[in-house]
PDB file of N, CA and C in Angstrom:
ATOM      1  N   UNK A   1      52.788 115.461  90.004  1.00  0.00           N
ATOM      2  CA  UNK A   1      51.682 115.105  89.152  1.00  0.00           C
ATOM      3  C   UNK A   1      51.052 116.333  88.504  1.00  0.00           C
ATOM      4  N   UNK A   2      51.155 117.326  89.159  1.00  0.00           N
ATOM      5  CA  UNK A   2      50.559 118.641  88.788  1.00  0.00           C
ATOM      6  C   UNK A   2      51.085 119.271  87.342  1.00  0.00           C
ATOM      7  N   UNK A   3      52.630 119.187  87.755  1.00  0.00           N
ATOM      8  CA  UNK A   3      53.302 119.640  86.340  1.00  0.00           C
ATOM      9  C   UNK A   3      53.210 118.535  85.175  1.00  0.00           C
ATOM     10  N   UNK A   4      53.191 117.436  85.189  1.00  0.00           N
ATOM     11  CA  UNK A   4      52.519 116.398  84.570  1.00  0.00           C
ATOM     12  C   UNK A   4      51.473 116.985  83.690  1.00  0.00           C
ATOM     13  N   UNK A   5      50.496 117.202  84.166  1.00  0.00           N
ATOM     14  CA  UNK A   5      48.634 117.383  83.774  1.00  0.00           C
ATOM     15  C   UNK A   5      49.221 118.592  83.087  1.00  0.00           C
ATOM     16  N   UNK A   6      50.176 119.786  83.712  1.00  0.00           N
ATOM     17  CA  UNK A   6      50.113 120.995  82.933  1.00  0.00           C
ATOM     18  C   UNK A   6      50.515 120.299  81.411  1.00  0.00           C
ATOM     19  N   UNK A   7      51.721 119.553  81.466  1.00  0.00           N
ATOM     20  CA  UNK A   7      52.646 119.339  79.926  1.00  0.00           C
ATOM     21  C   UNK A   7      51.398 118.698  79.413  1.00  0.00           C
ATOM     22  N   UNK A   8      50.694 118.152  79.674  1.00  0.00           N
ATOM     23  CA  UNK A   8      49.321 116.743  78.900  1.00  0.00           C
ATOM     24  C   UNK A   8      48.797 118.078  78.491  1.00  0.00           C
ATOM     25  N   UNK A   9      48.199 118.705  79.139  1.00  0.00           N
ATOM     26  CA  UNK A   9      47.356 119.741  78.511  1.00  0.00           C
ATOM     27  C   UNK A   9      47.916 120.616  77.736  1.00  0.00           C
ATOM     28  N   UNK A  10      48.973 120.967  77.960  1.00  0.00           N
ATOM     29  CA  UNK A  10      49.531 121.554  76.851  1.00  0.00           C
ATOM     30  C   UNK A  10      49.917 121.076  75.843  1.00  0.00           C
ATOM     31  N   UNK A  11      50.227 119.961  75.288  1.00  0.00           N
ATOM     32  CA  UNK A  11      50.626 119.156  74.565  1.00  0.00           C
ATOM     33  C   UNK A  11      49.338 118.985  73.755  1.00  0.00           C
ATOM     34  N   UNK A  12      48.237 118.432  74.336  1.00  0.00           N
ATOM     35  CA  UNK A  12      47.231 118.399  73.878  1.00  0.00           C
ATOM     36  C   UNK A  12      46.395 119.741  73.120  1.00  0.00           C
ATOM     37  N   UNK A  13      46.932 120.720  73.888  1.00  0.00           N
ATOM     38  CA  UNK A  13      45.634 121.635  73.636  1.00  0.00           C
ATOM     39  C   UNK A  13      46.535 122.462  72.600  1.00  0.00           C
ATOM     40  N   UNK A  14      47.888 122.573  72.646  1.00  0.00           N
ATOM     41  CA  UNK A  14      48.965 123.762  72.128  1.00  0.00           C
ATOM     42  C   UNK A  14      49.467 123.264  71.252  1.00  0.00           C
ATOM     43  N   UNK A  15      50.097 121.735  71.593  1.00  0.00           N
ATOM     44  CA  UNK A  15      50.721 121.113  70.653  1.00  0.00           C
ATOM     45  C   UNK A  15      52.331 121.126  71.137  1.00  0.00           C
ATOM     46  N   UNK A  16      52.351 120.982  72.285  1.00  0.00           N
ATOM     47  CA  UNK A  16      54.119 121.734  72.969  1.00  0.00           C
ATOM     48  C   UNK A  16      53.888 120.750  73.408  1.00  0.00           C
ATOM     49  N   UNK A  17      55.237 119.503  72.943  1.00  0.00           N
ATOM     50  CA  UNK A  17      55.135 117.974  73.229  1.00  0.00           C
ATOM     51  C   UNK A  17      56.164 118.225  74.376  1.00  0.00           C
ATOM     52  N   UNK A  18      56.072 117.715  75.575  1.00  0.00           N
ATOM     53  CA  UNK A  18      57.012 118.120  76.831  1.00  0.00           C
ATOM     54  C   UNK A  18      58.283 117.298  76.173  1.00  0.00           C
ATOM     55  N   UNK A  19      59.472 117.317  76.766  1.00  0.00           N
ATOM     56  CA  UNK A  19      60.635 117.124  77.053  1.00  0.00           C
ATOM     57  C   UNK A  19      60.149 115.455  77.938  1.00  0.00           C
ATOM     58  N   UNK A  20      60.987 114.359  78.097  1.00  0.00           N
ATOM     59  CA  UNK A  20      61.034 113.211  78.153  1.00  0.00           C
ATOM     60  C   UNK A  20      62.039 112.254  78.170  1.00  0.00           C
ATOM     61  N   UNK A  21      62.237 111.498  78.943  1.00  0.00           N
ATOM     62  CA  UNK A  21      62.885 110.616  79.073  1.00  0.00           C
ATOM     63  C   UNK A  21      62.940 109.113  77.614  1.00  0.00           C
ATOM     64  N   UNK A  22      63.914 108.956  77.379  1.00  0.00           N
ATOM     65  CA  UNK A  22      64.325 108.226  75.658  1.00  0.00           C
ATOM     66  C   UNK A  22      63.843 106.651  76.551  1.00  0.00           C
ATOM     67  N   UNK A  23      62.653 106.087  77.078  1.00  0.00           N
ATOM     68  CA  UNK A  23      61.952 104.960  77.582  1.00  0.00           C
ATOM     69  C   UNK A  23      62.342 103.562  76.572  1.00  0.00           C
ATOM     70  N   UNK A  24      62.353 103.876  75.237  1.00  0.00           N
ATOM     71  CA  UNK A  24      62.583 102.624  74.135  1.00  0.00           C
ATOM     72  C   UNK A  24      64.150 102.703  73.868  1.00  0.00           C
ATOM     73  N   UNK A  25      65.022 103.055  74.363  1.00  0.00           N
ATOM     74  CA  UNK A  25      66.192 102.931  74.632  1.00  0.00           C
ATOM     75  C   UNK A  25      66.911 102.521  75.504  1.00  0.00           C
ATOM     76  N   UNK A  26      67.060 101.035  75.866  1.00  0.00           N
ATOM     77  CA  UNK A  26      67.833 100.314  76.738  1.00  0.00           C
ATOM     78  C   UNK A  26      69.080 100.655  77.582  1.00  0.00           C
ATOM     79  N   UNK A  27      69.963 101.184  76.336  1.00  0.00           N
ATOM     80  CA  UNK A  27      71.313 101.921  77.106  1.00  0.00           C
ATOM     81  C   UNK A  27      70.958 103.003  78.197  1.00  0.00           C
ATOM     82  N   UNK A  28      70.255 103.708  77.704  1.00  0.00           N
ATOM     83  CA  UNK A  28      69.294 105.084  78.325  1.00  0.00           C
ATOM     84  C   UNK A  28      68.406 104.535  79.812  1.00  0.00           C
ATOM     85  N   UNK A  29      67.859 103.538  79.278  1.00  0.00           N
ATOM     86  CA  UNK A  29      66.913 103.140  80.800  1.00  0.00           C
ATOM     87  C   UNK A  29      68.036 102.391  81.657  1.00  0.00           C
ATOM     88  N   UNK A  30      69.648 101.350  81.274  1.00  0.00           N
ATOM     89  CA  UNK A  30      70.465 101.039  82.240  1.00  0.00           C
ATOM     90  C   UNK A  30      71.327 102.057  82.675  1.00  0.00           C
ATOM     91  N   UNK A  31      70.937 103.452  82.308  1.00  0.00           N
ATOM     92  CA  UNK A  31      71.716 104.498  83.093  1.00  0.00           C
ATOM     93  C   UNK A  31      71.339 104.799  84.536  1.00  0.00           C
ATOM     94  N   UNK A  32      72.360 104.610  85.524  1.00  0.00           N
ATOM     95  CA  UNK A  32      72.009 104.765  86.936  1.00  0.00           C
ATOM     96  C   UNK A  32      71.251 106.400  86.947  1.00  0.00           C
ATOM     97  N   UNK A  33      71.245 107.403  86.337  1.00  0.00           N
ATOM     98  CA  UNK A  33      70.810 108.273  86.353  1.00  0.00           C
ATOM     99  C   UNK A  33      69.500 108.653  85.197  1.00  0.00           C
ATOM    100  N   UNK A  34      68.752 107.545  84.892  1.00  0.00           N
ATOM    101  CA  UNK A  34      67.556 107.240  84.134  1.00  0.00           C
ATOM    102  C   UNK A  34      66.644 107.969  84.875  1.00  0.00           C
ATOM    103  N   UNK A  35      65.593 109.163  84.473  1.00  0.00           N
ATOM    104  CA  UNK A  35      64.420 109.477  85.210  1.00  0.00           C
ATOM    105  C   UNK A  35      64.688 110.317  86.391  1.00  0.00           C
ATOM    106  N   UNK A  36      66.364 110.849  86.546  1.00  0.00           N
ATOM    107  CA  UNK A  36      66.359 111.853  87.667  1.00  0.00           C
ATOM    108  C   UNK A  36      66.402 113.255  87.024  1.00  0.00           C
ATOM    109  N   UNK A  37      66.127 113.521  85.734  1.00  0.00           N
ATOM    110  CA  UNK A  37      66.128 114.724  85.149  1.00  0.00           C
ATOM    111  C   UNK A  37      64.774 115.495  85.542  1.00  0.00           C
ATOM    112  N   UNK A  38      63.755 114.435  85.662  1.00  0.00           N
ATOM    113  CA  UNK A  38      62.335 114.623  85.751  1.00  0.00           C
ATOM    114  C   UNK A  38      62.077 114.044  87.412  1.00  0.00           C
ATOM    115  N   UNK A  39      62.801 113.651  88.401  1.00  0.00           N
ATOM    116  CA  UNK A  39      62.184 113.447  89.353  1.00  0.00           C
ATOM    117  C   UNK A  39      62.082 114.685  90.421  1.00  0.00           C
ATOM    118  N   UNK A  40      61.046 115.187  91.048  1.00  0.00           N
ATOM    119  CA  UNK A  40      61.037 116.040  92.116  1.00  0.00           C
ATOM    120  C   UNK A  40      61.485 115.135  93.080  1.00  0.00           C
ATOM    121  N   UNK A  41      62.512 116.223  94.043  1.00  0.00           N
ATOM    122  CA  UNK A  41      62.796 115.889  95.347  1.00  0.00           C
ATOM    123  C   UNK A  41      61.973 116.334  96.048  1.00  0.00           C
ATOM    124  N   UNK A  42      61.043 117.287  95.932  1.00  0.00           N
ATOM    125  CA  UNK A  42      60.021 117.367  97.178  1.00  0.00           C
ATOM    126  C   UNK A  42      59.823 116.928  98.469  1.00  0.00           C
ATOM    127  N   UNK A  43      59.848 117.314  99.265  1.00  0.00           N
ATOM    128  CA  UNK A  43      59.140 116.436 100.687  1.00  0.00           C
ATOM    129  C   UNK A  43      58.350 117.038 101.122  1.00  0.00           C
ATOM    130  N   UNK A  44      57.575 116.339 101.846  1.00  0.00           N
ATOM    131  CA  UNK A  44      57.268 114.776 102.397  1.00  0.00           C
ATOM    132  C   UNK A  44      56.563 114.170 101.117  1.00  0.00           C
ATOM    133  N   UNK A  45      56.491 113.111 100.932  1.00  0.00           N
ATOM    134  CA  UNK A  45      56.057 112.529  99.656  1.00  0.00           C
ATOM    135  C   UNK A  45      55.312 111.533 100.562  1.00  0.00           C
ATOM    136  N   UNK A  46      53.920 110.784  99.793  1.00  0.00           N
ATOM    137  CA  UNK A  46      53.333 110.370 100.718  1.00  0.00           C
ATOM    138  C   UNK A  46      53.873 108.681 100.720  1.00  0.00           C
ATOM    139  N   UNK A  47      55.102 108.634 100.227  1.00  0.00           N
ATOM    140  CA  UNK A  47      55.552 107.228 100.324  1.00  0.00           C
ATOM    141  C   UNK A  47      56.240 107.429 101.740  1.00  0.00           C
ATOM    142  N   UNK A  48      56.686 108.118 101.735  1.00  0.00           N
ATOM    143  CA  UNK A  48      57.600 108.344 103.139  1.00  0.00           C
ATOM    144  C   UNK A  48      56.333 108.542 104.111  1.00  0.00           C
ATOM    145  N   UNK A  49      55.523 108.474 104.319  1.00  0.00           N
ATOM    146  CA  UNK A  49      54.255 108.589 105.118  1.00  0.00           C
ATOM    147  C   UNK A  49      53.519 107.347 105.403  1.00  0.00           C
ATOM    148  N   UNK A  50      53.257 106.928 104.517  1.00  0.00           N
ATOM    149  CA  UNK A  50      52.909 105.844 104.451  1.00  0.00           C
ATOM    150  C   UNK A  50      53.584 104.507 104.484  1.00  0.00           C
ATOM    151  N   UNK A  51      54.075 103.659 105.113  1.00  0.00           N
ATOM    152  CA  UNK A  51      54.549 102.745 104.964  1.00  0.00           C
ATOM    153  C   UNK A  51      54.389 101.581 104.061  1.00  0.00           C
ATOM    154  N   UNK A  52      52.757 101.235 103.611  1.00  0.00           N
ATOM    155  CA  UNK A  52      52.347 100.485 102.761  1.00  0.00           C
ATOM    156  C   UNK A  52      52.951 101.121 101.272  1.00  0.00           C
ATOM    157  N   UNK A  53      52.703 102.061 100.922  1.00  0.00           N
ATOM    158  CA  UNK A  53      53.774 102.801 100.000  1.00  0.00           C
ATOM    159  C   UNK A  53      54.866 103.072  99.506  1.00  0.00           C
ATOM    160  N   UNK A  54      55.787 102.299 100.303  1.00  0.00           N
ATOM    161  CA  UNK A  54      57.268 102.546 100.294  1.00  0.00           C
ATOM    162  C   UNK A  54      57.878 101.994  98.761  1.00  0.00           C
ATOM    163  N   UNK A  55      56.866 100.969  98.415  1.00  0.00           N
ATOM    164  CA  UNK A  55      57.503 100.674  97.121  1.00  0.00           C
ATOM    165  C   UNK A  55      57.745 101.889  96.154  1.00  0.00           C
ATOM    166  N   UNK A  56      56.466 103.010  96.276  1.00  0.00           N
ATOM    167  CA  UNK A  56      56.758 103.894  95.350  1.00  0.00           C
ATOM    168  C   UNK A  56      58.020 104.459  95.050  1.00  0.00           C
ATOM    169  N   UNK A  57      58.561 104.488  95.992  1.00  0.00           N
ATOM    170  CA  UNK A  57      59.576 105.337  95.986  1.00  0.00           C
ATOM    171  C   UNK A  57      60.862 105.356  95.087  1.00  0.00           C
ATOM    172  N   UNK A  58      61.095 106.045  94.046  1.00  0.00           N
ATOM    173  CA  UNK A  58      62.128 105.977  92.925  1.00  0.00           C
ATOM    174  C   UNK A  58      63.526 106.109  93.858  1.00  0.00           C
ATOM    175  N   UNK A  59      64.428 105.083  92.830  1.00  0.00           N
ATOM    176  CA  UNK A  59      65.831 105.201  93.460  1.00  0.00           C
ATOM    177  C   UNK A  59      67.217 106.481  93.368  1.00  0.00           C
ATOM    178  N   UNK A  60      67.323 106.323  94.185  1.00  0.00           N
ATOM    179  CA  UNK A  60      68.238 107.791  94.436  1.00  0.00           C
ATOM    180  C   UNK A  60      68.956 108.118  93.365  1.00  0.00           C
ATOM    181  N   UNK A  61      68.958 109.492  93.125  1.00  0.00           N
ATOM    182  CA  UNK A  61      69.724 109.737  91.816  1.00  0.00           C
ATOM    183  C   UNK A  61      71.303 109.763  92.548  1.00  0.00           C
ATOM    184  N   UNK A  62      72.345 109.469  91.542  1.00  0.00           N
ATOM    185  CA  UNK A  62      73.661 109.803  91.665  1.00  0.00           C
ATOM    186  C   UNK A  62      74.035 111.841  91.717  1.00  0.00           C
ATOM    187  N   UNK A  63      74.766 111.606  92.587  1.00  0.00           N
ATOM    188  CA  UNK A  63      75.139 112.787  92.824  1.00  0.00           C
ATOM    189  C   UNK A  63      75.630 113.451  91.464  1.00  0.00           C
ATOM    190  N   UNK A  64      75.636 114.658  90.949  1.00  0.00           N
ATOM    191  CA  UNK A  64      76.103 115.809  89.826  1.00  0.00           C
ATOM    192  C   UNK A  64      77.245 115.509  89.913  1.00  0.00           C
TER     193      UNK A  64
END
């Protein structure tokens, strides 16, 4: 979320429109690898913590 707020603010304040996922493109969103360009693997994430949370959790990217 952090790097998020940085691109908004920059975007906003600079005018440096971040990099993005093609969302109004169907072929693009039925790609099994849709949204893993931009997902952190990070851990612990607080879905994995939380159990009521588990929905959050985005689906595994395909291996490289």
């Amino acid at each position: 979320m952090v790097q998020t707020f940085v691109d908004l603010t920059r975007w906003v304040e600079a005018g440096v429109k971040p990099a993005g996922d093609a969302v109004l493109d169907p072929a693009a969103v039925a790609d099994p690898a849709f949204g893993c360009k931009f997902t952190d693997t990070a851990a612990p994430r607080l879905w994995d913590q939380v159990p009521a949370l588990a929905f959050l959790k985005p689906a595994a990217c395909p291996a490289p």
